[in-house]
C-alpha atoms as a PDB file:
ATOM      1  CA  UNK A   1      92.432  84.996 113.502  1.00  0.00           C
ATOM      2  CA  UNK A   2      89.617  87.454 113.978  1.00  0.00           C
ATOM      3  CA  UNK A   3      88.791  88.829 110.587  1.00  0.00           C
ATOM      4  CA  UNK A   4      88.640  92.541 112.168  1.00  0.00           C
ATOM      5  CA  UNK A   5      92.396  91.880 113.534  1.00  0.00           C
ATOM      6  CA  UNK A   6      93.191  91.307 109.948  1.00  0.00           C
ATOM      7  CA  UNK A   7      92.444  94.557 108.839  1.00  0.00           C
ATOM      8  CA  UNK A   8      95.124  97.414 109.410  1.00  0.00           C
ATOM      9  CA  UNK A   9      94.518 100.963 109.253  1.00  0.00           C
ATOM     10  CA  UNK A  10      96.795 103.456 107.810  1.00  0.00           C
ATOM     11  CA  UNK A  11      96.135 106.575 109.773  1.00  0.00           C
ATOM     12  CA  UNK A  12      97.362 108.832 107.067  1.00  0.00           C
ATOM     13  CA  UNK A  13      95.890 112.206 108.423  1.00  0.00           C
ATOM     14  CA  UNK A  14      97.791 115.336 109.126  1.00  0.00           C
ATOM     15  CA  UNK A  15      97.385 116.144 113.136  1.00  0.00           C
ATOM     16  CA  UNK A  16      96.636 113.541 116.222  1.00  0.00           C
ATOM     17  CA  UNK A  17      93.178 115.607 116.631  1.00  0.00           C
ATOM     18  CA  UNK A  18      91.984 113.672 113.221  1.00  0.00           C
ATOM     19  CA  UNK A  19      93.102 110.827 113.725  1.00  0.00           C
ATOM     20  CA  UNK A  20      91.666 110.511 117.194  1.00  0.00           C
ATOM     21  CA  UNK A  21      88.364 111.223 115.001  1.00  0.00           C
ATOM     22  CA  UNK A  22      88.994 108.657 112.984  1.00  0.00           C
ATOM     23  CA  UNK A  23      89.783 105.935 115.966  1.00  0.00           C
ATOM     24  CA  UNK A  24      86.290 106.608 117.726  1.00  0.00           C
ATOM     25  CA  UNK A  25      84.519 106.835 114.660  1.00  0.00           C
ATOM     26  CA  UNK A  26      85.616 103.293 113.745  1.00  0.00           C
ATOM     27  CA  UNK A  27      86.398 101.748 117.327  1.00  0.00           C
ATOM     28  CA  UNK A  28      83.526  98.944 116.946  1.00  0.00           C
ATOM     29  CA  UNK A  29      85.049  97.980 113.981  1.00  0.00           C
ATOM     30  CA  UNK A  30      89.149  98.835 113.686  1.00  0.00           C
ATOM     31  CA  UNK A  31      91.471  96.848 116.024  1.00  0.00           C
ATOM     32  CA  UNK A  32      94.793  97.748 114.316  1.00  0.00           C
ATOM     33  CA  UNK A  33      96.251 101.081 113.237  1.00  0.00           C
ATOM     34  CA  UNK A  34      99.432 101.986 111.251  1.00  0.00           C
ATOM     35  CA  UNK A  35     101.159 105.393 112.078  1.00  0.00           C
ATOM     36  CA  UNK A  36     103.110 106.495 109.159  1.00  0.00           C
ATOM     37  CA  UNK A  37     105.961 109.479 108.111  1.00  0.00           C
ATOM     38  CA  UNK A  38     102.721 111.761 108.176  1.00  0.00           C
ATOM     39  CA  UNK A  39     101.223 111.460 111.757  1.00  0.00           C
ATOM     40  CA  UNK A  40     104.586 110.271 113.285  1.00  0.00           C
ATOM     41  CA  UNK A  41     106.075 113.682 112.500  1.00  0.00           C
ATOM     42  CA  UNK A  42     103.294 115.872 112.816  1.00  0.00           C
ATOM     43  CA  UNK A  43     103.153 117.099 116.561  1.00  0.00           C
ATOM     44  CA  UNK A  44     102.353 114.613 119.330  1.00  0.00           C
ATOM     45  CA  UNK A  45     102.286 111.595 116.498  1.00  0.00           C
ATOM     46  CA  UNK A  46     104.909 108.762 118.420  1.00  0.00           C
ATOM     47  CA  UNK A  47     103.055 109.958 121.619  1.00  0.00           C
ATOM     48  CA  UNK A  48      99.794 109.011 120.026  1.00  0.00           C
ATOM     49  CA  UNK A  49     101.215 105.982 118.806  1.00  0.00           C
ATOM     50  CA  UNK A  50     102.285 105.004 122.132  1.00  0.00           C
ATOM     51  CA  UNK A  51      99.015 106.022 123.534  1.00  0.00           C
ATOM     52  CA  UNK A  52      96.652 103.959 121.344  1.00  0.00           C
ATOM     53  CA  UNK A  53      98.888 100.511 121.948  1.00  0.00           C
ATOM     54  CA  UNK A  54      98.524 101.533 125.740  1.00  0.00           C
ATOM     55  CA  UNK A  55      94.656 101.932 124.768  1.00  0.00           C
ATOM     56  CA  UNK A  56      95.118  98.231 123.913  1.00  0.00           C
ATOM     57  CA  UNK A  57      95.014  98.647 120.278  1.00  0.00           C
ATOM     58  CA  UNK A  58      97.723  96.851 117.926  1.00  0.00           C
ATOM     59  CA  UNK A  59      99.814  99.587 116.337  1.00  0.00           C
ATOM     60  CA  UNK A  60     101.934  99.712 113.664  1.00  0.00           C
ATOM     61  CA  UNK A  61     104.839 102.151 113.282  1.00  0.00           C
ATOM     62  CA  UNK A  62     105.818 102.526 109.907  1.00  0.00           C
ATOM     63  CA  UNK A  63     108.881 103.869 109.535  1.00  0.00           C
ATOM     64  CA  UNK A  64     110.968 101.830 107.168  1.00  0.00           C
ATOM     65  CA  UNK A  65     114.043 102.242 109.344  1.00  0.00           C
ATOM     66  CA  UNK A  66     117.406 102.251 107.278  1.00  0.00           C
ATOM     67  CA  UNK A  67     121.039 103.604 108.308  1.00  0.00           C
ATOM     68  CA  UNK A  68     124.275 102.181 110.133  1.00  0.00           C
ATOM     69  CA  UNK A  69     123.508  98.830 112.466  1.00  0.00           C
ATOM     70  CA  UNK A  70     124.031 100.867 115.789  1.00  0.00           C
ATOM     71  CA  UNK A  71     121.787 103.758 114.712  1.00  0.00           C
ATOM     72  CA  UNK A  72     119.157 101.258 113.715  1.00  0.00           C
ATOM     73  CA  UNK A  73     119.462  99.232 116.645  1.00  0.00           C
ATOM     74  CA  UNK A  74     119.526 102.443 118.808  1.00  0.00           C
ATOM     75  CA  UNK A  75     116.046 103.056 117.200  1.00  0.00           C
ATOM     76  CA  UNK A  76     114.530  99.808 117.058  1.00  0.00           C
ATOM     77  CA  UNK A  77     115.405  99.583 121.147  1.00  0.00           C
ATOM     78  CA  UNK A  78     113.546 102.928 121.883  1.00  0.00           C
ATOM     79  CA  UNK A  79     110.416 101.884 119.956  1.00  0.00           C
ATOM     80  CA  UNK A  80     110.264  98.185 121.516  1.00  0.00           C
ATOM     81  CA  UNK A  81     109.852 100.607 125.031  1.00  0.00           C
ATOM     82  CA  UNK A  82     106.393 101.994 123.086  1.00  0.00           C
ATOM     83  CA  UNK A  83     104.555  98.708 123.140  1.00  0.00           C
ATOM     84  CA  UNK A  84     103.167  98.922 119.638  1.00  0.00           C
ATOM     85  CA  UNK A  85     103.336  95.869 117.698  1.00  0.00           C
ATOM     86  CA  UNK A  86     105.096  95.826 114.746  1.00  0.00           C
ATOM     87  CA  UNK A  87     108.004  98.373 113.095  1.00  0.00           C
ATOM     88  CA  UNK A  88     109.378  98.469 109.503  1.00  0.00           C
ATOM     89  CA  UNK A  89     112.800  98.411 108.589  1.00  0.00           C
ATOM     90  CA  UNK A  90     113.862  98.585 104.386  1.00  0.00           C
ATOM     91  CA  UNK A  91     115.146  95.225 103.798  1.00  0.00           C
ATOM     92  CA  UNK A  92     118.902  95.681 103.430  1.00  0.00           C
ATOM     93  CA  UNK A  93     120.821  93.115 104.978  1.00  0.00           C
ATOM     94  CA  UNK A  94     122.856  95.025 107.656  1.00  0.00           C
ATOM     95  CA  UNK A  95     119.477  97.083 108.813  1.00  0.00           C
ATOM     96  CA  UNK A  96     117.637  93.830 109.257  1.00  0.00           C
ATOM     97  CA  UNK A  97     120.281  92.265 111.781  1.00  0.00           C
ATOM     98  CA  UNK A  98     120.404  95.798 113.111  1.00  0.00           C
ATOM     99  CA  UNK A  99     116.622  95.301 114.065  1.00  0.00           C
ATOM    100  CA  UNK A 100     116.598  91.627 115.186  1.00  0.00           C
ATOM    101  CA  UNK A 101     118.769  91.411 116.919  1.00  0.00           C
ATOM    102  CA  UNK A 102     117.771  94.977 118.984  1.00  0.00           C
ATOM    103  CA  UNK A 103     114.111  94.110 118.687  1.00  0.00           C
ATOM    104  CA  UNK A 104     113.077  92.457 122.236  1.00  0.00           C
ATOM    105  CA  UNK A 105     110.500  90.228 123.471  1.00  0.00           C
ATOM    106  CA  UNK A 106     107.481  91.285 121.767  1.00  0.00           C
ATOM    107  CA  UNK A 107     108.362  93.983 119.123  1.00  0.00           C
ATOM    108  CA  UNK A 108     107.679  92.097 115.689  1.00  0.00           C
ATOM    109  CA  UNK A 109     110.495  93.611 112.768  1.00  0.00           C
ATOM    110  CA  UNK A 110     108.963  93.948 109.109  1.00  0.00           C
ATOM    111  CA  UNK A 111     110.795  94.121 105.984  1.00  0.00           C
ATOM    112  CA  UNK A 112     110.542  96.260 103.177  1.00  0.00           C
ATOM    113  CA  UNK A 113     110.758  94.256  99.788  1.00  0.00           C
ATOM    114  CA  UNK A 114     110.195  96.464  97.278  1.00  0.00           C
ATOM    115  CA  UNK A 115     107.355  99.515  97.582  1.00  0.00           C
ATOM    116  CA  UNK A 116     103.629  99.310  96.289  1.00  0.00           C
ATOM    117  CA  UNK A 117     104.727 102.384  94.421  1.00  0.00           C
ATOM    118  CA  UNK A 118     107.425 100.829  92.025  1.00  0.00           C
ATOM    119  CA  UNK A 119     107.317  99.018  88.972  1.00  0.00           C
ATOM    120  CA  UNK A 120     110.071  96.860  86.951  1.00  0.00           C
ATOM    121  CA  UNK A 121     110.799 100.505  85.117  1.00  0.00           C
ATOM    122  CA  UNK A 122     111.051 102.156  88.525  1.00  0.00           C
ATOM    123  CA  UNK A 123     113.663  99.625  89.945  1.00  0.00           C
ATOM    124  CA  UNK A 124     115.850 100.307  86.419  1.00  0.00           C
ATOM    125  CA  UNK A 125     115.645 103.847  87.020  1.00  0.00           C
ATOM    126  CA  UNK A 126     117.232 103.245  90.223  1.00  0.00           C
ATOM    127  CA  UNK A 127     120.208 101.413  88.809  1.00  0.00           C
ATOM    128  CA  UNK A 128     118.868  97.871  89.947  1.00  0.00           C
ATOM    129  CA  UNK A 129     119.162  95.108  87.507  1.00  0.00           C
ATOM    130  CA  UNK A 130     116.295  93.367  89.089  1.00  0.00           C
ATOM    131  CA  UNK A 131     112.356  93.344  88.039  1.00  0.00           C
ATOM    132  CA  UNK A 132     110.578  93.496  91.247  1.00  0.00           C
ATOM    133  CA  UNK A 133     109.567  89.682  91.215  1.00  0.00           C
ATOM    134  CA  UNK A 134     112.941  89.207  91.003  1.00  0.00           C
ATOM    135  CA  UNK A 135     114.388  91.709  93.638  1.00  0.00           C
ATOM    136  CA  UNK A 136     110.893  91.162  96.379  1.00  0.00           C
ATOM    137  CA  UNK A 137     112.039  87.231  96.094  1.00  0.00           C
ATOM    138  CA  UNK A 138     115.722  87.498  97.036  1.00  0.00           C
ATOM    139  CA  UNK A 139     115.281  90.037  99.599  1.00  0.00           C
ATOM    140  CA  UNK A 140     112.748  87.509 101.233  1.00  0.00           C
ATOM    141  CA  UNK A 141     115.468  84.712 101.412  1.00  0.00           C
ATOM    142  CA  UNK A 142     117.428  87.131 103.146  1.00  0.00           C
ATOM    143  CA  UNK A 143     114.986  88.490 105.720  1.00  0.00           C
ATOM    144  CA  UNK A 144     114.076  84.950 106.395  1.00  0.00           C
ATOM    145  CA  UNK A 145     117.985  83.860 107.012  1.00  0.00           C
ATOM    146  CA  UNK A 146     118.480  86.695 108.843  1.00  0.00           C
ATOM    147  CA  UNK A 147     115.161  85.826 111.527  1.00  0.00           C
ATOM    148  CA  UNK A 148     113.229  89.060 110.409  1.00  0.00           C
ATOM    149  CA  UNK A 149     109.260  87.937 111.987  1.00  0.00           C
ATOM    150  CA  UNK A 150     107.763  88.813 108.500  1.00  0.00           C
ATOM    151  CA  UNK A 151     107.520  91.105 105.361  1.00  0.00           C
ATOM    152  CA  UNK A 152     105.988  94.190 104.089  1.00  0.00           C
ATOM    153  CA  UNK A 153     104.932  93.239  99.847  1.00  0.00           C
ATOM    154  CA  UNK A 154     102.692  93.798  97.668  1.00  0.00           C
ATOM    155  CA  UNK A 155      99.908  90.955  97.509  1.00  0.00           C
ATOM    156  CA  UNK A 156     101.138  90.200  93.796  1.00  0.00           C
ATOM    157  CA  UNK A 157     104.187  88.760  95.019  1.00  0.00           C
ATOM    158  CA  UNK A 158     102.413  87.343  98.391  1.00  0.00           C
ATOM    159  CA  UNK A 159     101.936  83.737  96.539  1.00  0.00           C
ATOM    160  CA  UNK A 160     105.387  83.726  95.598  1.00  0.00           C
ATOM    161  CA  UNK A 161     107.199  84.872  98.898  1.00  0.00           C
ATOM    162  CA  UNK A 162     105.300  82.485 101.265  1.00  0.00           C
ATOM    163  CA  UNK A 163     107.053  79.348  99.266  1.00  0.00           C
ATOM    164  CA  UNK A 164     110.149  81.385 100.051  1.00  0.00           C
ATOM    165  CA  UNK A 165     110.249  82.728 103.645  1.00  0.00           C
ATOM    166  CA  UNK A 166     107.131  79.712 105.146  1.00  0.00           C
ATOM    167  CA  UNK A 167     104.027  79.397 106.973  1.00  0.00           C
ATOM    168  CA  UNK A 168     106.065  81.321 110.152  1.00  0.00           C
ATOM    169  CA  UNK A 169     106.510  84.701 109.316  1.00  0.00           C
ATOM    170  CA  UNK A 170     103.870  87.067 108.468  1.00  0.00           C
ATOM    171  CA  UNK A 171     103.166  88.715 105.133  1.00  0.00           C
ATOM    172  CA  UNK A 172     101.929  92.740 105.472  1.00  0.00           C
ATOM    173  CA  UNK A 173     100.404  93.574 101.917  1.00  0.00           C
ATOM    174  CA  UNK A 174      99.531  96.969 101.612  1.00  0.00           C
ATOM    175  CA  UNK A 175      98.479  97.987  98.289  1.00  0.00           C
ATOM    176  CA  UNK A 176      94.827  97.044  98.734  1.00  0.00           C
ATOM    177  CA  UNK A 177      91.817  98.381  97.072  1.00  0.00           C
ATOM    178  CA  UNK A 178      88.288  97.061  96.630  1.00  0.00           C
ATOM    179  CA  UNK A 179      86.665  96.506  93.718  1.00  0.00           C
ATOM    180  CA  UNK A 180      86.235  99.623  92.021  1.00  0.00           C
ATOM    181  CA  UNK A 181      88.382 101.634  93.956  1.00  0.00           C
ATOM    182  CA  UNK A 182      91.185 104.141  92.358  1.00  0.00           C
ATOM    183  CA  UNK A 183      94.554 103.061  92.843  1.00  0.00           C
ATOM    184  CA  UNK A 184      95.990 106.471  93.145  1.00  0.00           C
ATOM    185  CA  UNK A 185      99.904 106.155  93.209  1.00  0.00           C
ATOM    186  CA  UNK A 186      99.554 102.461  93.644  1.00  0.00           C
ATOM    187  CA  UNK A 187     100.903 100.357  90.548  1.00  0.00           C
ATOM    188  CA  UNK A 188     100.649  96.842  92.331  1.00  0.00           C
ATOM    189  CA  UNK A 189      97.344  96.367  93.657  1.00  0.00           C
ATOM    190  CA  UNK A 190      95.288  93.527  94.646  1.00  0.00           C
ATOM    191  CA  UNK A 191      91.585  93.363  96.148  1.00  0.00           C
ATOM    192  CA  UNK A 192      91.332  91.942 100.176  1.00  0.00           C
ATOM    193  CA  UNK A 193      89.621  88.665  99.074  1.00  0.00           C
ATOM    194  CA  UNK A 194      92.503  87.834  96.250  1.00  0.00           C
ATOM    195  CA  UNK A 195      94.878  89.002  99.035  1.00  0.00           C
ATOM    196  CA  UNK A 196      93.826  86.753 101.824  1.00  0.00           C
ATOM    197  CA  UNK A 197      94.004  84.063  99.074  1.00  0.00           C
ATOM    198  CA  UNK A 198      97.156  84.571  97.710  1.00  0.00           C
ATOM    199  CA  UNK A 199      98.302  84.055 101.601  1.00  0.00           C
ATOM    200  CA  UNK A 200      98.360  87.760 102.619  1.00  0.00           C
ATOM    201  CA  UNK A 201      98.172  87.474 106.978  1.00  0.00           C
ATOM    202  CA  UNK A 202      97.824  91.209 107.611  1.00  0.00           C
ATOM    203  CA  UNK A 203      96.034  93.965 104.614  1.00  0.00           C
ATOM    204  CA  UNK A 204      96.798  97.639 105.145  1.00  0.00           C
ATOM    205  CA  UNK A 205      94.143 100.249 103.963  1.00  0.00           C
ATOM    206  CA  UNK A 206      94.219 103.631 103.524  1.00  0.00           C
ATOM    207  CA  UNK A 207      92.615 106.055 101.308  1.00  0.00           C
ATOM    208  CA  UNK A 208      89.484 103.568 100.580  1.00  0.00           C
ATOM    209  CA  UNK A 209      88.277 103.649 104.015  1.00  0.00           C
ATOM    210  CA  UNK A 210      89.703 107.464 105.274  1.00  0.00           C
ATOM    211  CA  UNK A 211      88.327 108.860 102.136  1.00  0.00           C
ATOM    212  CA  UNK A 212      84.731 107.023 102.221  1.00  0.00           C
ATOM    213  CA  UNK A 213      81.422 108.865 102.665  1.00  0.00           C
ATOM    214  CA  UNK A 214      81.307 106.419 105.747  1.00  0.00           C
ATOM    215  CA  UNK A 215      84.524 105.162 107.002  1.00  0.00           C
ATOM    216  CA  UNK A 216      82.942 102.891 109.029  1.00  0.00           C
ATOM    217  CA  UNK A 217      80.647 101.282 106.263  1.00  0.00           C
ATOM    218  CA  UNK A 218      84.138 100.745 104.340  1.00  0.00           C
ATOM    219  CA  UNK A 219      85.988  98.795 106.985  1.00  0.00           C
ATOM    220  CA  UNK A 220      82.987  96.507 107.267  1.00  0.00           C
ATOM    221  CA  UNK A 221      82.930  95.848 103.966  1.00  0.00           C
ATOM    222  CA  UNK A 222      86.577  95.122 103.561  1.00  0.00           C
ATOM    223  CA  UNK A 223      86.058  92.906 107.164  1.00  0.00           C
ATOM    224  CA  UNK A 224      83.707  90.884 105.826  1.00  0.00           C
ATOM    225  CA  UNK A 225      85.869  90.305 102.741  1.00  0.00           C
ATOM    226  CA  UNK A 226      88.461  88.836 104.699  1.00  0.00           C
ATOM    227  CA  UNK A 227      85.866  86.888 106.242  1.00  0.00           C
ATOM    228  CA  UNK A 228      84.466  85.759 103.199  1.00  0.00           C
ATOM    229  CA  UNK A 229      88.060  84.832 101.541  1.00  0.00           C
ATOM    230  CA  UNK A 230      89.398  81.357 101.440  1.00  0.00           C
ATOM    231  CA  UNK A 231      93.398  81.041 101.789  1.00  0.00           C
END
């Protein structure tokens, strides 16, 4: 795979007018774009989504989709009509058939383990009687019984989860910071060379390269990591 098609781009800005910036200023470099809660729901954000995959960009909707099967399903059918590329679903049994089975042809459904965000203190808080090694492994099983086409984890448990769910489906590891970076409200991160070795397919970046003196500089950087890795 292309090093640059490795690379995903979470377009967390507020309006479609920056992140239509942020596409031109990085089109020689960025091939794939992830469309979060923030520029989904601002005005115009699923249009733009739809609009860069009919650009011919791969686009990720990131929605982490979870309610009744026929509401998901309803859901997952409208976005396969958008052409982007992959969707996110949280990884609870019923939502994953939901999306599978509602998914189409080319659509690719992504499951949730457990959020970048949350540590083994986290998932107690919750009530789960998991850690997250624990609760990210045996919510891969089931996304892999159930035919989901690959996971969203953090690159800490990416080692781990490829024994579980194969070389088939694709790991999604956001979570990623260079060298040096902050990790802002990140508690399990990894750099994109230790990624792509611990078996990572896909890294999603954020903040390091929409927050860089020179986002364009930034994605390089990170490109060539991936290019330098060894899985």
């Amino acid at each position: 795979m292309d090093p640059r098609n490795r690379l995903i781009l979470a377009l967390d800005v507020p309006t479609v007018a920056a992140a239509e910036v942020m596409v031109e200023r990085l089109e020689e470099s960025v091939t794939f774009y992830k469309v979060g809660y923030q520029l989904a729901y601002s005005k115009g954000g699923l249009d733009f989504a739809e609009s860069l995959a009919q650009a011919g960009y791969h686009v990720f909707l990131d929605l982490k989709l979870h309610d009744i099967g026929n509401t998901v399903a309803r859901g997952v059918e409208n976005v396969a009509r958008m052409g982007v590329n992959f969707l996110t679903v949280h990884a609870y049994p019923q939502t994953m058939h939901a999306a599978v089975e509602a998914r189409g042809d080319s659509l690719r459904i992504l499951a949730v383990t457990v959020l970048t965000s949350y540590d083994d203190a986290d998932l107690a808080a919750a009530g789960y009687d998991f850690t997250v090694a624990e609760l990210a492994a045996e919510r891969a099983a089931q996304a892999r019984d159930i035919g989901v086409d690959g996971l969203i984890c953090s690159a800490a448990e990416a080692a781990r989860l490829r024994t579980i769910v194969g070389p088939e489906r694709l790991l999604v590891t956001p979570g990623i910071r260079p060298a040096g970076a902050s990790s802002g409200d990140q508690k399990r991160i990894m750099t994109p060379k230790a990624a792509i070795a611990a078996g990572a397919d896909y890294l999603v970046v954020g903040r390091p390269i929409l927050e860089a003196v020179d986002p364009k500089a930034a994605a390089d950087q990170i490109i060539a990591e991936i290019a330098a890795a060894k899985p």
